[in-house]
C-alpha atoms as a PDB file:
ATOM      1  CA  UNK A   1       6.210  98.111 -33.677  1.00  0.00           C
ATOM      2  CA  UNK A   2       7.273  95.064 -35.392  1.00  0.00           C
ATOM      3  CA  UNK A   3       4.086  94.478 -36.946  1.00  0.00           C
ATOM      4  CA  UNK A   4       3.589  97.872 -38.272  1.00  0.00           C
ATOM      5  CA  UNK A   5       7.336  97.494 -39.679  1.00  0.00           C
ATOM      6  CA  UNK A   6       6.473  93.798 -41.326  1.00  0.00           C
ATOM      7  CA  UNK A   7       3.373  95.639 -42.747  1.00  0.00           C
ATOM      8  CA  UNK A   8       4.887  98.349 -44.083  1.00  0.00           C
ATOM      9  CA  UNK A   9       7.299  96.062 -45.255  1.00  0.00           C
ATOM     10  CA  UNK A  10       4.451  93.655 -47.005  1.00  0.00           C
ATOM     11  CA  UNK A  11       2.432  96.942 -48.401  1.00  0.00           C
ATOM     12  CA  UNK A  12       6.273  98.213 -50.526  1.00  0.00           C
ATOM     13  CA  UNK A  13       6.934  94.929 -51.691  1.00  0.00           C
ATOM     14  CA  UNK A  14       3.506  93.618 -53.054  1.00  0.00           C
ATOM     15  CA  UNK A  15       2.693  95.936 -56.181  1.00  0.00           C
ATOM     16  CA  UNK A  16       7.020  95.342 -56.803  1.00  0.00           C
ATOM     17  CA  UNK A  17       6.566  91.983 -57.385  1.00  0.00           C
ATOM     18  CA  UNK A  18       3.367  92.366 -59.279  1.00  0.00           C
ATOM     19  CA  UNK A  19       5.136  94.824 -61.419  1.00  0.00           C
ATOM     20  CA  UNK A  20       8.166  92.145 -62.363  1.00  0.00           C
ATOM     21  CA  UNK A  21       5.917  89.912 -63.642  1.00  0.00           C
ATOM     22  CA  UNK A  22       5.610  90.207 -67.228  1.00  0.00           C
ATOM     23  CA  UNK A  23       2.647  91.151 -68.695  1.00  0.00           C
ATOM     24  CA  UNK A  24       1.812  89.990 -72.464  1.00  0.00           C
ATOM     25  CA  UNK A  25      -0.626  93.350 -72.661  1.00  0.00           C
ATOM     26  CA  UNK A  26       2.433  95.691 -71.968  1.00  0.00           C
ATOM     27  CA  UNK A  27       5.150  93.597 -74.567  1.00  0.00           C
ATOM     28  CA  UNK A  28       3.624  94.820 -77.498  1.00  0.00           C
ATOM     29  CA  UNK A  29       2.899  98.167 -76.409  1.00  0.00           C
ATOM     30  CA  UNK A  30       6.456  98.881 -75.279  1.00  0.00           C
ATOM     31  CA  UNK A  31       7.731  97.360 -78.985  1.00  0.00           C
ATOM     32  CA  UNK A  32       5.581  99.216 -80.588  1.00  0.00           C
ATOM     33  CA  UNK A  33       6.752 102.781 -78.707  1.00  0.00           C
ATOM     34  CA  UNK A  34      10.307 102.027 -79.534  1.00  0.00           C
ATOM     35  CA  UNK A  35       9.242 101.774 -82.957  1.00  0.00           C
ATOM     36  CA  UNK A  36       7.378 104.906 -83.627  1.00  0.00           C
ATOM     37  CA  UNK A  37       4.065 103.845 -85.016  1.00  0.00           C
ATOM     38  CA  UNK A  38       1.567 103.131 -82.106  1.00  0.00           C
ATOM     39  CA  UNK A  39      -1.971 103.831 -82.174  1.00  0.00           C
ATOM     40  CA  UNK A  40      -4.227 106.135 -80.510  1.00  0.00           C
ATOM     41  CA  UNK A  41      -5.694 102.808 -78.259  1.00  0.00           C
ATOM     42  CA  UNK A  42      -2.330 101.802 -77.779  1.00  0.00           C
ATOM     43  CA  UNK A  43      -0.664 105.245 -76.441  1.00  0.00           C
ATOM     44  CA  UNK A  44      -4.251 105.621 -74.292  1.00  0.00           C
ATOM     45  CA  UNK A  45      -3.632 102.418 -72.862  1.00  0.00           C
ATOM     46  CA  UNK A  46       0.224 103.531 -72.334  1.00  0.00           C
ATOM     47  CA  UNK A  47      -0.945 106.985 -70.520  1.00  0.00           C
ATOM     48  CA  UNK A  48      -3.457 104.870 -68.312  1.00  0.00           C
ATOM     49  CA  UNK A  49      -0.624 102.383 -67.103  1.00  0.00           C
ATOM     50  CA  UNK A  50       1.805 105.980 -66.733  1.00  0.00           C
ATOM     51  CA  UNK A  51      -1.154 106.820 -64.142  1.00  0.00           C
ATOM     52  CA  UNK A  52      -1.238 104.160 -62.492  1.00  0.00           C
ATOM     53  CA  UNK A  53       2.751 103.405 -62.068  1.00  0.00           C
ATOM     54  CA  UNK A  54       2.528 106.609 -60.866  1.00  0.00           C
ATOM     55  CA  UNK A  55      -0.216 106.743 -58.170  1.00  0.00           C
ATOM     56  CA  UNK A  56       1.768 103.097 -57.043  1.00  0.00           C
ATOM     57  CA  UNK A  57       5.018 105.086 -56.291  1.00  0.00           C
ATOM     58  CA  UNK A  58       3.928 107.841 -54.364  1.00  0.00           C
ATOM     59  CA  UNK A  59       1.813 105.289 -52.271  1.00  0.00           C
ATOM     60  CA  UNK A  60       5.494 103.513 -51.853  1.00  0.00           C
ATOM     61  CA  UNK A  61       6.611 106.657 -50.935  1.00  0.00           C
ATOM     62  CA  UNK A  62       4.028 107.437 -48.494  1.00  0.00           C
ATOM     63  CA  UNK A  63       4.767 103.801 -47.024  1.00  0.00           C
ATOM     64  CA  UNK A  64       8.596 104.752 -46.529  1.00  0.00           C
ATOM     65  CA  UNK A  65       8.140 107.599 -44.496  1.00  0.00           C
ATOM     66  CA  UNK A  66       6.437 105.368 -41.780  1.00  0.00           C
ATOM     67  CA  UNK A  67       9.514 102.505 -42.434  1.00  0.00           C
ATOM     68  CA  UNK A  68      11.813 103.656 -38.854  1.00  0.00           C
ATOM     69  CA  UNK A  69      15.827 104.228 -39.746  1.00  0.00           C
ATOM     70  CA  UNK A  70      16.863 101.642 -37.215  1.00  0.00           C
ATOM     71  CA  UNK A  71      16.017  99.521 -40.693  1.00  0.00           C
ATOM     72  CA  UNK A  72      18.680 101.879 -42.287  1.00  0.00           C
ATOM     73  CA  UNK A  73      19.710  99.142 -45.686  1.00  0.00           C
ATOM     74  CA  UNK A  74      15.541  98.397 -45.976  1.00  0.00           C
ATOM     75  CA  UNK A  75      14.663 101.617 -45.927  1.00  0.00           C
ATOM     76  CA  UNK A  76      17.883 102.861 -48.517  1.00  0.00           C
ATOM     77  CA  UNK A  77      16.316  99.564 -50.619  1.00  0.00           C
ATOM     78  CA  UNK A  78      13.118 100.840 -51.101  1.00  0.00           C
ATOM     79  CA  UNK A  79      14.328 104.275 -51.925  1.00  0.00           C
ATOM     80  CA  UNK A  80      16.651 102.909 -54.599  1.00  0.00           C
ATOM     81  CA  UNK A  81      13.469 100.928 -56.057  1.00  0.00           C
ATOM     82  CA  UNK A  82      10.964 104.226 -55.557  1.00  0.00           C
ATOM     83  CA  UNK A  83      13.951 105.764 -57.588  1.00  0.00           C
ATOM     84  CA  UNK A  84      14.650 103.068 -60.428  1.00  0.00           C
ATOM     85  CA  UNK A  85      10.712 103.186 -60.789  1.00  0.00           C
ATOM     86  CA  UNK A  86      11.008 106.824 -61.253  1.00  0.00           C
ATOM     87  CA  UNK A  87      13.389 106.729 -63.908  1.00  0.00           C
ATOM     88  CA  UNK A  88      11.713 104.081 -65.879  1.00  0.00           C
ATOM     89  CA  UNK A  89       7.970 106.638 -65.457  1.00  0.00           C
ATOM     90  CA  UNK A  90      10.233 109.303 -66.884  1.00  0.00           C
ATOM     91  CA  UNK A  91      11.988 107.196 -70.319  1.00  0.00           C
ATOM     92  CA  UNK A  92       8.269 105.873 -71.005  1.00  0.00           C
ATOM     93  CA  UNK A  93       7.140 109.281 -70.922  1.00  0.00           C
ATOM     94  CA  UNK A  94       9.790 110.376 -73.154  1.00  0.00           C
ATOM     95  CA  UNK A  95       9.101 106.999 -75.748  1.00  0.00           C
ATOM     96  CA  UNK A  96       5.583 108.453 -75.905  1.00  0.00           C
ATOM     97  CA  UNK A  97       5.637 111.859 -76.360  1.00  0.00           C
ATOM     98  CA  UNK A  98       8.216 110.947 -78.847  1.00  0.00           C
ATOM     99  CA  UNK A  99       5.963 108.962 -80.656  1.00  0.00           C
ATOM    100  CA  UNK A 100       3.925 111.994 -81.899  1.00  0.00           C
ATOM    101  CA  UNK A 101       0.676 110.632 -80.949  1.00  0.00           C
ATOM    102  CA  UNK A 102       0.544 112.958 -76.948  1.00  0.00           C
ATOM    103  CA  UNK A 103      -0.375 116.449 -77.854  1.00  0.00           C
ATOM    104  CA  UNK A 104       2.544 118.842 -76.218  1.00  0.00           C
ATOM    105  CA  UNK A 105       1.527 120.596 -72.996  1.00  0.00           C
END
């Protein structure tokens, strides 16, 4: 059970500390959102990364359903993190439908 827990454990925090790293790529992008004037490529390339951010958390979240509560402040850690990543999907999402360049749905 303890490997299963250390693996869980190593599977939740791998694409987090991948995803504090800054990137050079994103930089610009993000600037450019706040901004207003981003181009086609750019806001592409910004829906891609949404994708992807998003396919990472719901695998987290799939991963914290097999984390056991006897690890009660991991397991509240992780949800706080699924959560900030959430929130951070949501105000990119906003910056680039704001942008005028994402055709409303």
């Amino acid at each position: 059970m303890r490997i299963f827990a250390a693996v869980a454990l190593l599977t939740l925090a791998l694409p987090l500390t991948r995803a504090q790293q800054p990137s050079k790529s994103q930089e610009p992008t993000a600037a450019k959102v706040q901004h207003g004037s981003i181009s086609p490529e750019d806001a592409q390339a910004l829906r891609m990364d949404l994708q992807r951010m998003k396919a990472l958390v719901q695998q987290m979240q799939t991963n914290l359903a097999f984390v056991t509560n006897t690890q009660g402040p991991l397991k509240h850690q992780f949800e706080l993190e699924i959560e900030m990543w959430q929130t951070e999907i949501a105000s990119m999402e906003r910056r680039l439908g704001q942008s005028g360049d994402e055709p409303r749905k």
